[in-house]
N, C-alpha and C. Protein backbone atom coordinates (compact mmCIF):
# COMPACT_ATOMS: atom_id res chain seq x y z
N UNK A 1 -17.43 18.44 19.07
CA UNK A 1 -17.73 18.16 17.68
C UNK A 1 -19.21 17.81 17.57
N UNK A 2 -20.34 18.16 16.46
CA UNK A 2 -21.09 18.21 16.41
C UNK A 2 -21.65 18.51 15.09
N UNK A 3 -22.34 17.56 14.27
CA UNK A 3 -22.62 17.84 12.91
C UNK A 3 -23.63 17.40 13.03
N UNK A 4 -24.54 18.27 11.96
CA UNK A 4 -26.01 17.61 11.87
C UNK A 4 -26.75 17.56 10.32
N UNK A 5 -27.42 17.21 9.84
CA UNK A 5 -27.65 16.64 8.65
C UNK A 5 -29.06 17.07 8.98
N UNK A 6 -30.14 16.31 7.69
CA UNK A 6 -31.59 16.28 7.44
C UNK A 6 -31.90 16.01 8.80
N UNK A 7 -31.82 14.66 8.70
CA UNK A 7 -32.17 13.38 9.60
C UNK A 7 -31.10 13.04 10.81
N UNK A 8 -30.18 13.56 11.14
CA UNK A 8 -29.03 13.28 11.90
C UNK A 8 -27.92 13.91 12.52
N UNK A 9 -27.80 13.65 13.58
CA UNK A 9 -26.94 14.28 14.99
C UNK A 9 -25.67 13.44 14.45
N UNK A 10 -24.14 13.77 14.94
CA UNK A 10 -23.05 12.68 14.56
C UNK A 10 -22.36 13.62 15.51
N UNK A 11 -22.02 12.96 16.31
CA UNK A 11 -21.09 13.78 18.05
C UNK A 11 -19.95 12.80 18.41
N UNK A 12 -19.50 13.48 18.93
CA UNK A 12 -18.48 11.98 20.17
C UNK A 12 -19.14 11.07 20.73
N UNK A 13 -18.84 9.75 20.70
CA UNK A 13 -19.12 8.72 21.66
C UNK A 13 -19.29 9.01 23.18
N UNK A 14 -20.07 8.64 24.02
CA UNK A 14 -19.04 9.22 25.42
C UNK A 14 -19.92 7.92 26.19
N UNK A 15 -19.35 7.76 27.21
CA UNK A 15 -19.36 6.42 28.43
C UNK A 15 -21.37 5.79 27.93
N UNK A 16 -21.84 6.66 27.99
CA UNK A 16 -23.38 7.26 28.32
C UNK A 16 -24.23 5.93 27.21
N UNK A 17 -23.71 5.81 25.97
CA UNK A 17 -23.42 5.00 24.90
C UNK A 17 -23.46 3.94 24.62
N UNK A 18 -22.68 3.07 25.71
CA UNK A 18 -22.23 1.66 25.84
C UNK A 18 -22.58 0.51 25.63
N UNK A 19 -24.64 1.37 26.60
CA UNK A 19 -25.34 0.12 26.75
C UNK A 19 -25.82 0.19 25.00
N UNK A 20 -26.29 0.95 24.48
CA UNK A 20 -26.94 0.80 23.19
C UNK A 20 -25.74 0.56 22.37
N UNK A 21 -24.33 1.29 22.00
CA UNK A 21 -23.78 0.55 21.43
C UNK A 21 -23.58 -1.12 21.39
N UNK A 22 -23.62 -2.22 22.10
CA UNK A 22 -23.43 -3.57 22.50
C UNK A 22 -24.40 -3.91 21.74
N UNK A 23 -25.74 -3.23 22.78
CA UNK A 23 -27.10 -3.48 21.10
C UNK A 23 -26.96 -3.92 19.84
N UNK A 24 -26.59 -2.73 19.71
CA UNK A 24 -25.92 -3.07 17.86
C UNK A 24 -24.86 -3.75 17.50
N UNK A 25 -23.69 -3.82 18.26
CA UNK A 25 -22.98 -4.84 18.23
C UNK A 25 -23.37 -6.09 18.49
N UNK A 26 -24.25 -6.67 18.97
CA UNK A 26 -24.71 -8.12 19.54
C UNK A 26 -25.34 -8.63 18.68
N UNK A 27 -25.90 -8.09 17.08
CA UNK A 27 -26.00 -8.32 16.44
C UNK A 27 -25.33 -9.35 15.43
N UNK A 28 -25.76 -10.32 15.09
CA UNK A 28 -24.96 -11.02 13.98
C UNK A 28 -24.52 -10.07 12.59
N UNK A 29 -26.22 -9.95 12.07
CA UNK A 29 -25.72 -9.42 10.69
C UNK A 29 -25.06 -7.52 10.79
N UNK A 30 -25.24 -7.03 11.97
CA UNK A 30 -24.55 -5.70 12.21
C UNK A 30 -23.07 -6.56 11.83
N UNK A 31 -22.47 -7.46 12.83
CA UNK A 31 -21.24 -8.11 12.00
C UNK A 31 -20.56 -8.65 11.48
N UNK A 32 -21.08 -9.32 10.49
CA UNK A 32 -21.01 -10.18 9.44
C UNK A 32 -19.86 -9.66 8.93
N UNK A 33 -19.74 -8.81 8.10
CA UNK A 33 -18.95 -8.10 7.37
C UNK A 33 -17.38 -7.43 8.01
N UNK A 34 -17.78 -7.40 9.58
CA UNK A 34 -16.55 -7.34 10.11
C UNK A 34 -15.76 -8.32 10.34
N UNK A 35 -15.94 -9.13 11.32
CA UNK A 35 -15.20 -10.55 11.53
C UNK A 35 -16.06 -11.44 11.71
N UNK A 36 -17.47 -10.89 11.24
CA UNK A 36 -18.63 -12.30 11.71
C UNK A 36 -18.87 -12.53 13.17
N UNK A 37 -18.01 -12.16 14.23
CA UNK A 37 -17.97 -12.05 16.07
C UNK A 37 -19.16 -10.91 16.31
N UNK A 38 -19.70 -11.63 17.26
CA UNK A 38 -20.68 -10.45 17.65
C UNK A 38 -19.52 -9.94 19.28
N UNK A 39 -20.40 -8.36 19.70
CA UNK A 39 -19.15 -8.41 20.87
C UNK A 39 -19.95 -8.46 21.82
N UNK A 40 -19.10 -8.93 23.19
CA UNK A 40 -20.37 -8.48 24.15
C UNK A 40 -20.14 -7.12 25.02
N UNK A 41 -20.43 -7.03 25.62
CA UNK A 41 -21.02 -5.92 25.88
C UNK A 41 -19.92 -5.15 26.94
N UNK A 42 -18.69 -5.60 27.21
CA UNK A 42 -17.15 -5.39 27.94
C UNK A 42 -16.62 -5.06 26.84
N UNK A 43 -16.76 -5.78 25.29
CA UNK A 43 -15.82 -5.41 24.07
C UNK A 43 -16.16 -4.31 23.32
N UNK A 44 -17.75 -4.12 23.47
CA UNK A 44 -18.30 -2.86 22.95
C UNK A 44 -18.09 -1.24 23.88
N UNK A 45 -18.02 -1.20 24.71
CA UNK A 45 -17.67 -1.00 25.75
C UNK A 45 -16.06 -0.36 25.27
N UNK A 46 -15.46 -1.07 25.60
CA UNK A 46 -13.59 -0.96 24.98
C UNK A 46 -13.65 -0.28 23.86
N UNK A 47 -14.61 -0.81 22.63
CA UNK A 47 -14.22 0.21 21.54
C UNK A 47 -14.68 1.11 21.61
N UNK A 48 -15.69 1.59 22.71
CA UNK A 48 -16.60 3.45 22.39
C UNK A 48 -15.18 3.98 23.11
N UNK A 49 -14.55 3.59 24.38
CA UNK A 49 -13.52 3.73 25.18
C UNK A 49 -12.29 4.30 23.96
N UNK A 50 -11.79 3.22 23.44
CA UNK A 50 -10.87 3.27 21.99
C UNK A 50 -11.44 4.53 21.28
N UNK A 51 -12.33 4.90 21.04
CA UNK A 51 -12.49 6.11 20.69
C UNK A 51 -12.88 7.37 21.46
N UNK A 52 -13.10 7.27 22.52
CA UNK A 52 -13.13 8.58 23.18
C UNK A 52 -11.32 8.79 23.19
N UNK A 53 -10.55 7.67 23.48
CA UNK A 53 -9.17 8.37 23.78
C UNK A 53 -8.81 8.38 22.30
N UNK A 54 -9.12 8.21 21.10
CA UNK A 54 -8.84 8.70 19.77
C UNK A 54 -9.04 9.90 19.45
N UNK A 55 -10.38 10.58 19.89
CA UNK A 55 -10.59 11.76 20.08
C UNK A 55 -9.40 12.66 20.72
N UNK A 56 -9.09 12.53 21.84
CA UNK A 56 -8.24 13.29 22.79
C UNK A 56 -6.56 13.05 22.43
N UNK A 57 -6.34 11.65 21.58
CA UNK A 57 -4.99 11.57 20.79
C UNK A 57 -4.68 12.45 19.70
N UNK A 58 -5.99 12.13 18.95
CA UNK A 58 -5.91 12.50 17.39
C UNK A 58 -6.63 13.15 17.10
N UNK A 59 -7.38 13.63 17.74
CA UNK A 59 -8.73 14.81 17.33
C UNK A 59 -9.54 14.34 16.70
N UNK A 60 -9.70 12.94 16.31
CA UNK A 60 -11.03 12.48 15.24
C UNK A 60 -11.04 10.64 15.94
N UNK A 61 -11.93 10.06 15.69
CA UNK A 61 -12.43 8.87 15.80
C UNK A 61 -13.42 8.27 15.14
N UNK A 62 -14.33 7.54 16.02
CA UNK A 62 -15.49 6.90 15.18
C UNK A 62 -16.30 7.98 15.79
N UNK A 63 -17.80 8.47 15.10
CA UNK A 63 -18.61 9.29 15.84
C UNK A 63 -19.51 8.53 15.90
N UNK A 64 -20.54 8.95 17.02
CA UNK A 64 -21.84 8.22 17.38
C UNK A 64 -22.53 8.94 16.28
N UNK A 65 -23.71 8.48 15.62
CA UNK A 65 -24.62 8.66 14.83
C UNK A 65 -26.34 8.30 15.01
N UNK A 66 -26.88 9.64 14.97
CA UNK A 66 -27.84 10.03 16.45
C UNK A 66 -29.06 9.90 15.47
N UNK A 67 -30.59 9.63 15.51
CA UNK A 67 -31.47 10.18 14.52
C UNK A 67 -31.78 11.54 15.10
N UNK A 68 -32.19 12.18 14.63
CA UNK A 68 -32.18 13.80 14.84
C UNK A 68 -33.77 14.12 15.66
N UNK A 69 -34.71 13.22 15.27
CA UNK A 69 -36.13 13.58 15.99
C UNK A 69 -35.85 12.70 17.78
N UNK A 70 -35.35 12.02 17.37
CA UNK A 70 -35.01 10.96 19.00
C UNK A 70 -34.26 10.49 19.45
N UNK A 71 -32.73 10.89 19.18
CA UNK A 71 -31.50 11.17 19.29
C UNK A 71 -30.80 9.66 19.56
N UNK A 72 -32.07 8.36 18.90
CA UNK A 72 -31.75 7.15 19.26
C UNK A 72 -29.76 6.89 18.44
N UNK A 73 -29.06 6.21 19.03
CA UNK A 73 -28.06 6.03 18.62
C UNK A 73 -28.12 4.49 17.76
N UNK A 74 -28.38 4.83 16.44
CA UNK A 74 -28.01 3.94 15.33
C UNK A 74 -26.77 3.46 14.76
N UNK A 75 -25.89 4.21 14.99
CA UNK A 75 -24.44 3.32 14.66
C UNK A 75 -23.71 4.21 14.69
N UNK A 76 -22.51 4.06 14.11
CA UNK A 76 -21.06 5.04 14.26
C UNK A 76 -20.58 5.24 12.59
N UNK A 77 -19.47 6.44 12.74
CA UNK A 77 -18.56 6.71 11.08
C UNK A 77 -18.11 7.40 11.58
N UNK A 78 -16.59 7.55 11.21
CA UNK A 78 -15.38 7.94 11.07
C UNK A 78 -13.91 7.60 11.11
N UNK A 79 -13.33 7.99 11.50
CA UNK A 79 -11.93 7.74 11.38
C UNK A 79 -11.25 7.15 12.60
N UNK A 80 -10.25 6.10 11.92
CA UNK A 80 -9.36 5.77 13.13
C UNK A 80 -7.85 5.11 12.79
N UNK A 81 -7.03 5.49 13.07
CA UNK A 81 -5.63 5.63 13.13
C UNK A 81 -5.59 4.08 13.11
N UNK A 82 -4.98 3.53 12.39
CA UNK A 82 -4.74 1.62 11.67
C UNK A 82 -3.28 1.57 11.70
N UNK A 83 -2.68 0.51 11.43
CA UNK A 83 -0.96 0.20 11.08
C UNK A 83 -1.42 0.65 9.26
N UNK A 84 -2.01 0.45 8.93
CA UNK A 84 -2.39 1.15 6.86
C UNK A 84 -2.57 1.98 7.10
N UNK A 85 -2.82 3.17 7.73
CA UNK A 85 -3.26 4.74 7.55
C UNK A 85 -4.79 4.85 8.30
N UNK A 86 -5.10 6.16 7.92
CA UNK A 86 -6.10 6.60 8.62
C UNK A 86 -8.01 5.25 7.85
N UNK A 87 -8.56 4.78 8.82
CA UNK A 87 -9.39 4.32 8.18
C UNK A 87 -10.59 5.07 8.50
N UNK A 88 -11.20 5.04 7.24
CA UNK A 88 -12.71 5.90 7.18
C UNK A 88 -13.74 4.83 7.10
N UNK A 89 -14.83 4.36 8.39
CA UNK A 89 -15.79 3.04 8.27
C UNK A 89 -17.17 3.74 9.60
N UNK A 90 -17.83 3.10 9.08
CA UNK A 90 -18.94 3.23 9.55
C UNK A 90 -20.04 1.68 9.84
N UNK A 91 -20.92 1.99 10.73
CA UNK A 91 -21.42 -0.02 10.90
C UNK A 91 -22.71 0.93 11.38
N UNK A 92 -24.22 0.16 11.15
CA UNK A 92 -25.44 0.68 11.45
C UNK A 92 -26.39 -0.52 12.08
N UNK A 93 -27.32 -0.22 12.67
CA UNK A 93 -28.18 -0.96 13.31
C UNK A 93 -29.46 -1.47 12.07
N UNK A 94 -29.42 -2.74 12.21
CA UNK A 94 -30.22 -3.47 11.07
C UNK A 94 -31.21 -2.28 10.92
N UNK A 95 -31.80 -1.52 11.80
CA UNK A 95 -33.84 -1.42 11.73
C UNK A 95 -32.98 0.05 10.62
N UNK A 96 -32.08 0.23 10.55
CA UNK A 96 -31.76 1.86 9.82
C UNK A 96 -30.93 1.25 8.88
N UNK A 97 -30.80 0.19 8.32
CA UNK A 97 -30.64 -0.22 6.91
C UNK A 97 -31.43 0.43 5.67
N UNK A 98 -30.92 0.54 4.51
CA UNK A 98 -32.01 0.50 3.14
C UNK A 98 -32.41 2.15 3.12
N UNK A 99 -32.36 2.98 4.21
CA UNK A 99 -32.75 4.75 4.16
C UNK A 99 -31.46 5.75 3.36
N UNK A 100 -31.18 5.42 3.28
CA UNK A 100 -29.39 6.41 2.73
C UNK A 100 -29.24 7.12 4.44
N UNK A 101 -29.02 6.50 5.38
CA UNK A 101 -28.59 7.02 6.58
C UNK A 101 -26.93 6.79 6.30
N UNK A 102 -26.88 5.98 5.87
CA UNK A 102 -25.44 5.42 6.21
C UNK A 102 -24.40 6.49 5.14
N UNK A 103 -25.36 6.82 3.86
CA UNK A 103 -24.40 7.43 3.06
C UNK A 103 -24.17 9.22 3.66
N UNK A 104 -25.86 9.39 4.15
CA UNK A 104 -25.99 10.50 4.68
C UNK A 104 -24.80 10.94 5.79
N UNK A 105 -25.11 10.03 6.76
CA UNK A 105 -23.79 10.59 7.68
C UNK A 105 -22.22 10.61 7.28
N UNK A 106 -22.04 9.53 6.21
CA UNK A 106 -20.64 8.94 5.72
C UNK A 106 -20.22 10.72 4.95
N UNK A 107 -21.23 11.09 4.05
CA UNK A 107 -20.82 12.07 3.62
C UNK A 107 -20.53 13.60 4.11
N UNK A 108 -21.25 13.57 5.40
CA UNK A 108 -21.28 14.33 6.31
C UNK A 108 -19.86 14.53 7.12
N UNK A 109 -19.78 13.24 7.53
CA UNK A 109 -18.06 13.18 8.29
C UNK A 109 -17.18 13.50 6.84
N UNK A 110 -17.06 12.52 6.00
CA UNK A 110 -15.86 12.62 5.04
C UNK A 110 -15.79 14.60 4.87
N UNK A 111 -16.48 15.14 4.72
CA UNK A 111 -16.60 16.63 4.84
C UNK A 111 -15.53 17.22 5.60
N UNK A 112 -15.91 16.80 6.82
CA UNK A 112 -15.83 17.05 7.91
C UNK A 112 -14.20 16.95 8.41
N UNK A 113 -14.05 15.47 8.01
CA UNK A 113 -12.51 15.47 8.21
C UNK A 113 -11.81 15.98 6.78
N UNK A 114 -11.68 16.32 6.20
CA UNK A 114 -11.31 17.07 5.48
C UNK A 114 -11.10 18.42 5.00
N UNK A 115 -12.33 18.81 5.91
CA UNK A 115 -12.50 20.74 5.34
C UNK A 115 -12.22 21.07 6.37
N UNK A 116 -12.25 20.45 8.27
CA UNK A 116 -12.19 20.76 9.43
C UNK A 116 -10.59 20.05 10.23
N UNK A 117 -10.66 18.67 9.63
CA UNK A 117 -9.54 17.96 10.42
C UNK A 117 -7.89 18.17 9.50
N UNK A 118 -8.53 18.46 8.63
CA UNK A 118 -7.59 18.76 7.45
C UNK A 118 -6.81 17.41 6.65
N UNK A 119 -7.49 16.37 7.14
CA UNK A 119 -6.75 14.87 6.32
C UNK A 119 -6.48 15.24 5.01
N UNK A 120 -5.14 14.53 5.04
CA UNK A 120 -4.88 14.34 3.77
C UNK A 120 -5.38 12.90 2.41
N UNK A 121 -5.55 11.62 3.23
CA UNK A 121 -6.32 11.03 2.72
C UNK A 121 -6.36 9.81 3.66
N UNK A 122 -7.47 9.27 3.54
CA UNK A 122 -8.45 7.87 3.85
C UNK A 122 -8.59 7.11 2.81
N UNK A 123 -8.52 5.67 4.34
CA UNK A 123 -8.73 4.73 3.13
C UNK A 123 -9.84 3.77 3.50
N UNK A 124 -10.95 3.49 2.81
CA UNK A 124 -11.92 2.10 3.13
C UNK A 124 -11.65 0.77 2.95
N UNK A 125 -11.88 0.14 3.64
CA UNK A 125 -11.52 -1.43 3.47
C UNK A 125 -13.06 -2.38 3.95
N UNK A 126 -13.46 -2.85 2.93
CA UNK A 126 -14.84 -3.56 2.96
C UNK A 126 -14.61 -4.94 2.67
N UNK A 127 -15.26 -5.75 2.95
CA UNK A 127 -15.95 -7.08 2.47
C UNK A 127 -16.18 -6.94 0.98
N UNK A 128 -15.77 -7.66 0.05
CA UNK A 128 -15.97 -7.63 -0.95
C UNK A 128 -17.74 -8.03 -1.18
N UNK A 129 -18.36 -8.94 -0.40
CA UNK A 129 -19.42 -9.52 -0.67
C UNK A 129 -20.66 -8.06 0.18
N UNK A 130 -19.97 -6.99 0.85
CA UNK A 130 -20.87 -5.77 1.55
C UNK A 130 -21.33 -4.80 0.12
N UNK A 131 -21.80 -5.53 -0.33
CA UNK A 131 -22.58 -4.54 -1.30
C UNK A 131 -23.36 -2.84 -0.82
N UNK A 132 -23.77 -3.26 0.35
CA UNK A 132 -24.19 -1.84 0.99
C UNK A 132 -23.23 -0.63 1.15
N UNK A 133 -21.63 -1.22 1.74
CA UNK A 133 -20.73 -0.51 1.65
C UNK A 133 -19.82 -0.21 1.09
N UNK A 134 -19.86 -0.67 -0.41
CA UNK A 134 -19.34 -0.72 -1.40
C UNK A 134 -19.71 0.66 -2.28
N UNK A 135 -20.98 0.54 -2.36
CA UNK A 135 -22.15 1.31 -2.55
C UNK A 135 -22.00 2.58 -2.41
N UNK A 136 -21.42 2.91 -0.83
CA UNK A 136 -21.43 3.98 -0.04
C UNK A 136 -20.51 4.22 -0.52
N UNK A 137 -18.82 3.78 -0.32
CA UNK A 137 -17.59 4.41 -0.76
C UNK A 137 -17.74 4.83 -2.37
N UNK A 138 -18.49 4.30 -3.34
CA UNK A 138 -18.35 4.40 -4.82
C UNK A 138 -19.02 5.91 -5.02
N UNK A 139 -20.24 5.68 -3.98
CA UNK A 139 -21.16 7.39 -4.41
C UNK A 139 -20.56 8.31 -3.72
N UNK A 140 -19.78 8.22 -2.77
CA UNK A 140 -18.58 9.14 -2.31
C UNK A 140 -17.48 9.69 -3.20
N UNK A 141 -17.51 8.71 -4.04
CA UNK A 141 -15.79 9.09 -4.97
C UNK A 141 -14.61 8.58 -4.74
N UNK A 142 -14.95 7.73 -3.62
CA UNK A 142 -13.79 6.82 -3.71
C UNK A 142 -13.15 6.00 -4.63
N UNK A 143 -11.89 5.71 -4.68
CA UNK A 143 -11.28 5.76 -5.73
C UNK A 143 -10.76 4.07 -5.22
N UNK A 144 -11.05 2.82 -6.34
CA UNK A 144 -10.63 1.06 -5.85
C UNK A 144 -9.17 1.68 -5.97
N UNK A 145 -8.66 0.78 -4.78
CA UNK A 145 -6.90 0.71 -4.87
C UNK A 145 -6.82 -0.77 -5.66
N UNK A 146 -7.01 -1.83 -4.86
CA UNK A 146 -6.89 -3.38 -4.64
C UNK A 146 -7.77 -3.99 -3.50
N UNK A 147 -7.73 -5.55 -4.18
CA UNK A 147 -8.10 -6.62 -3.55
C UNK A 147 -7.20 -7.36 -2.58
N UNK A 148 -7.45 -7.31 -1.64
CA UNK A 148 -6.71 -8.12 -1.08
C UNK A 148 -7.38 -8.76 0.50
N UNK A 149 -6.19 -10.02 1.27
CA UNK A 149 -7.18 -10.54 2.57
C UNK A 149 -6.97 -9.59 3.36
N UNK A 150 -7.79 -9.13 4.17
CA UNK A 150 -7.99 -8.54 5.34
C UNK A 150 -8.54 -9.04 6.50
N UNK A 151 -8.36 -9.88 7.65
CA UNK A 151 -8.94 -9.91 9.07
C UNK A 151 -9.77 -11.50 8.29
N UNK A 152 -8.70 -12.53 7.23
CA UNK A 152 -9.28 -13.45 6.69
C UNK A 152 -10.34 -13.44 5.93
N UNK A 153 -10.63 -11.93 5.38
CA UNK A 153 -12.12 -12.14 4.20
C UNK A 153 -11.42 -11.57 3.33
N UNK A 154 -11.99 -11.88 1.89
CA UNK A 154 -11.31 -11.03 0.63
C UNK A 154 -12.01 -9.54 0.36
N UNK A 155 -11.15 -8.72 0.70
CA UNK A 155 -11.46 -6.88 0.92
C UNK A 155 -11.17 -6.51 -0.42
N UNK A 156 -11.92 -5.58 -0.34
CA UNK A 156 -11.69 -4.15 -0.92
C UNK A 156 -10.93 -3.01 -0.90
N UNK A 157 -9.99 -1.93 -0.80
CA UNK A 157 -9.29 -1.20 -0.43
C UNK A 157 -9.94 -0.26 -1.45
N UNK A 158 -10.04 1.14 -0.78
CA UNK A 158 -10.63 2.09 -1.86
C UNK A 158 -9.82 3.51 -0.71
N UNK A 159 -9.23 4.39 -1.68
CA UNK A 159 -8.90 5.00 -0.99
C UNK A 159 -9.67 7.28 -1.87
N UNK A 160 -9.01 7.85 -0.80
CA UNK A 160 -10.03 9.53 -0.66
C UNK A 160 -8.94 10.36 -0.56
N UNK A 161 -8.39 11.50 -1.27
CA UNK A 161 -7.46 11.90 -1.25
C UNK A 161 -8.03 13.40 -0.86
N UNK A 162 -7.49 14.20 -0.12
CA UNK A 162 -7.93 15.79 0.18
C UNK A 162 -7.71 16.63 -1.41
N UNK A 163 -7.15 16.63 -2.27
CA UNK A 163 -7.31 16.75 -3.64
C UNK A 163 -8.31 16.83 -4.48
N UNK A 164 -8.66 15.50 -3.97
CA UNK A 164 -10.26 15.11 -4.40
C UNK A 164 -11.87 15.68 -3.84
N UNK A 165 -11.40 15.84 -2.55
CA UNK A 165 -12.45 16.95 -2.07
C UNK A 165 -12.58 18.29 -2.04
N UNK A 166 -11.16 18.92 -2.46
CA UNK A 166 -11.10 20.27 -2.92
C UNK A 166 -11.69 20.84 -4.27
């Protein structure tokens, strides 16, 4: 798998990854919005892992998200199999905040699993207080379900129907 944009590479994760994923994970405000835990670098590690075998389960996961002149790895988007359905999320490295990278690639995958993976629909679940990714799901077309707690913060639920991208 392999998509590319203006500005951007979006591939499989693979082992190679790890150390720069943790990077960005070791970040506070990279996770604020998730559980506020930064991970270290065994947990970051586990989740590129969690998605290489998502790939090979389910044919889709989170993708690495590459800049295209220096193939630096800035963060991840895509899909991953939840007890709620398929979730569509993405997380970026502070210094690639504020560029439309995040919407750029978001719109790139949502494409992607849909015209290629053939989903029938996704759903986002944000931080109510992530204005950045609020942002992103709304200029997508995502559609608010409800409010409700998620992982102890008050979420968002917005869900993407294959309907809607046809």
């Amino acid at each position: 798998m392999l998509l590319e944009t203006n500005r951007l590479i979006i591939e499989y994760f693979n082992s190679n990854d790890i150390s720069d994923w943790a990077k960005i994970e070791s970040d506070a405000d990279v996770r604020r919005f998730v559980d506020g835990k930064v991970l270290s670098s065994k947990e970051a590690g586990e989740y590129v892992e969690i998605n290489i075998r998502q790939y090979q389960t389910h044919g889709y996961g989170r993708y690495a998200v590459r800049l295209k002149d220096n193939r630096k790895l800035i963060g991840m988007c895509g899909f991953l199999n939840e007890p709620y359905g398929i979730d569509f999320g993405y997380r970026y490295s502070k210094d690639s905040w504020g560029k439309g990278l995040g919407f750029e690639a978001a719109k790139e995958v949502l494409e992607y699993g849909f015209s290629k993976l053939a989903l029938e629909k996704v759903l986002g679940l944000t931080s109510e207080q992530n204005v950045g990714s609020i942002r992103i799901l709304e200029k997508l077309g995502f559609k608010f379900e409800e409010k409700l707690l998620f992982n102890n913060t008050k979420a968002l639920k917005y869900s993407f129907t294959r309907n809607k991208f046809l």
